[in-house]
Protein backbone atom coordinates (compact mmCIF):
# COMPACT_ATOMS: atom_id res chain seq x y z
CA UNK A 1 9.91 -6.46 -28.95
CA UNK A 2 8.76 -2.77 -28.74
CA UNK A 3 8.52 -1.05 -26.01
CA UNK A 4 4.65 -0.84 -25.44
CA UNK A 5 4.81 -4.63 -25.02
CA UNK A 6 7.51 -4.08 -22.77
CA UNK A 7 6.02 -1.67 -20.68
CA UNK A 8 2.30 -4.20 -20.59
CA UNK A 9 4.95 -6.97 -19.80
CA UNK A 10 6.35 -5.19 -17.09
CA UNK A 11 3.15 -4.25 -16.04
CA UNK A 12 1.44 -7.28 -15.69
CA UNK A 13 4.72 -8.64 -13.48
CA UNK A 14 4.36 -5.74 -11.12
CA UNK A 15 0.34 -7.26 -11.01
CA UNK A 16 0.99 -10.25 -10.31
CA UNK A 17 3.94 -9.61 -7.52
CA UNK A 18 2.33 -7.34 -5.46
CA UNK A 19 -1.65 -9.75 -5.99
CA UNK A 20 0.81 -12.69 -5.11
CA UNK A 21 1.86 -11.01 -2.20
CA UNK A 22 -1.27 -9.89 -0.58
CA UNK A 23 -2.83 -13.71 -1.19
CA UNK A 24 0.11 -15.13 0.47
CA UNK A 25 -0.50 -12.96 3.32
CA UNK A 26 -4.42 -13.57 3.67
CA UNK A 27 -3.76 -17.03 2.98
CA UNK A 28 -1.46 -16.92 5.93
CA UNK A 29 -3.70 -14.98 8.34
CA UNK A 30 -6.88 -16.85 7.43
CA UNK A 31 -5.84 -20.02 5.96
CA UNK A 32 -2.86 -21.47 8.51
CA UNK A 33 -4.19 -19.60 11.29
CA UNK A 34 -7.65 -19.05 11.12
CA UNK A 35 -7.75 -15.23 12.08
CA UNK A 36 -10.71 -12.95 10.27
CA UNK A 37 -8.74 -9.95 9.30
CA UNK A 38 -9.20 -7.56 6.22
CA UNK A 39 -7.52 -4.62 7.90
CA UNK A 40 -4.67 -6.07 5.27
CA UNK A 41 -6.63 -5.50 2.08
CA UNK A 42 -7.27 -2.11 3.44
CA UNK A 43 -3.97 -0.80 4.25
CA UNK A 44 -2.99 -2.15 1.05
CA UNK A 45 -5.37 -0.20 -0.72
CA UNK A 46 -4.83 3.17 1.19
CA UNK A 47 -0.55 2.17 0.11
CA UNK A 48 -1.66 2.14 -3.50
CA UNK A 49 -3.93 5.43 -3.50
CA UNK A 50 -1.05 7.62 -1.75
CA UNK A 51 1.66 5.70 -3.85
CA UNK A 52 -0.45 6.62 -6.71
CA UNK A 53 -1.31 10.36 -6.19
CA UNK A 54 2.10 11.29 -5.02
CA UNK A 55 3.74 9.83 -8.39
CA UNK A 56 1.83 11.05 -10.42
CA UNK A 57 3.12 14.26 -12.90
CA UNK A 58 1.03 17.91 -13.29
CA UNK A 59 -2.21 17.79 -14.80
CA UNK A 60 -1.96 19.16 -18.52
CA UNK A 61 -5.28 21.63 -19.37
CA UNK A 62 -4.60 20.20 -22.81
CA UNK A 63 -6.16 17.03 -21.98
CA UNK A 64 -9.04 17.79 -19.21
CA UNK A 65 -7.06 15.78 -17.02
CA UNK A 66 -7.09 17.07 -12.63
CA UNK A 67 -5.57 15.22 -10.45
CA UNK A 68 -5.56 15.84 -6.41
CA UNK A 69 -1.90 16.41 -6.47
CA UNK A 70 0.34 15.75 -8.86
CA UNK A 71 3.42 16.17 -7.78
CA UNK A 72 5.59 13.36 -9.51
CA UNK A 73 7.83 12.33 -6.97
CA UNK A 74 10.39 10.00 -7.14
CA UNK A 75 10.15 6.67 -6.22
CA UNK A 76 11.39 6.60 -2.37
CA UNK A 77 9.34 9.29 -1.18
CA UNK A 78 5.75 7.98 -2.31
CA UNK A 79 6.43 4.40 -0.66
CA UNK A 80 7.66 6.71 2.73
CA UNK A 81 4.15 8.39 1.88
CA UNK A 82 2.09 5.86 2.01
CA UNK A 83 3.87 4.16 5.05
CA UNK A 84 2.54 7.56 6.63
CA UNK A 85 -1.11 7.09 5.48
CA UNK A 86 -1.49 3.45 6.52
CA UNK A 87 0.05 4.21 9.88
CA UNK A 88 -2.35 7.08 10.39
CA UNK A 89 -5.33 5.13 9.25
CA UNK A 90 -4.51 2.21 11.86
CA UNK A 91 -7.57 2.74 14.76
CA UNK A 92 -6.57 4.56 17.86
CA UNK A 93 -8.17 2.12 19.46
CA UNK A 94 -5.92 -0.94 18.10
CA UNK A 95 -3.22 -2.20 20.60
CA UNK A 96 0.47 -1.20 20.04
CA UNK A 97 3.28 -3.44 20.56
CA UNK A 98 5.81 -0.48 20.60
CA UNK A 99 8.16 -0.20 23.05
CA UNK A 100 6.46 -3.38 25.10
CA UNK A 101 8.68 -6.58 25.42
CA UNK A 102 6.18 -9.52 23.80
CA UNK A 103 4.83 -11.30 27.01
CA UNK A 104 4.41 -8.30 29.00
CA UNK A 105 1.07 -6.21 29.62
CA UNK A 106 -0.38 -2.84 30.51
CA UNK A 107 -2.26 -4.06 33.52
CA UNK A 108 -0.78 -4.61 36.81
């Protein structure tokens, strides 16, 4: 098998994990449960871009490419990356569970 077959076989696995993954967890939210909520597709989305643009290598002039970036890191520090963006992208607005036991509330 050569290796460009290799590298669409691979790529089509890592498709179809992370596509599984996100139906599984709309199916979940809107299927079982009944809750309307894209904010999932979303963050996904925003994971991919930064994932994308921080793995990325240099732009080459040779080839007309420009990218935003480029800075080809490796592989932990893009995922930490885009944690980052989809945590800053959540709404101020949205509650936050942190630091609150589960039944309790703000009001008093």
């Amino acid at each position: 098998m050569s290796l460009a077959l290799q590298n669409y076989l691979l790529t089509l696995l890592v498709y179809l994990g992370v596509n599984s993954i996100a139906c599984w967890a709309l199916n979940l939210q809107f299927g079982v449960s009944g809750v309307m909520n894209f904010a999932f597709i979303l963050f996904q989305a925003i994971g991919a871009y930064v994932t994308a643009v921080l793995t990325l290598p240099p732009a080459q002039a040779a080839f007309a490419e420009s990218y935003i970036l480029g800075l080809e890191l490796p592989w932990p520090l893009p995922l930490v990356g885009a944690m980052i963006a989809g945590r800053c992208s959540r709404s101020p607005w949205a509650p936050s569970r942190c630091g609150r036991a589960e039944g309790t509330s703000r009001r008093r």
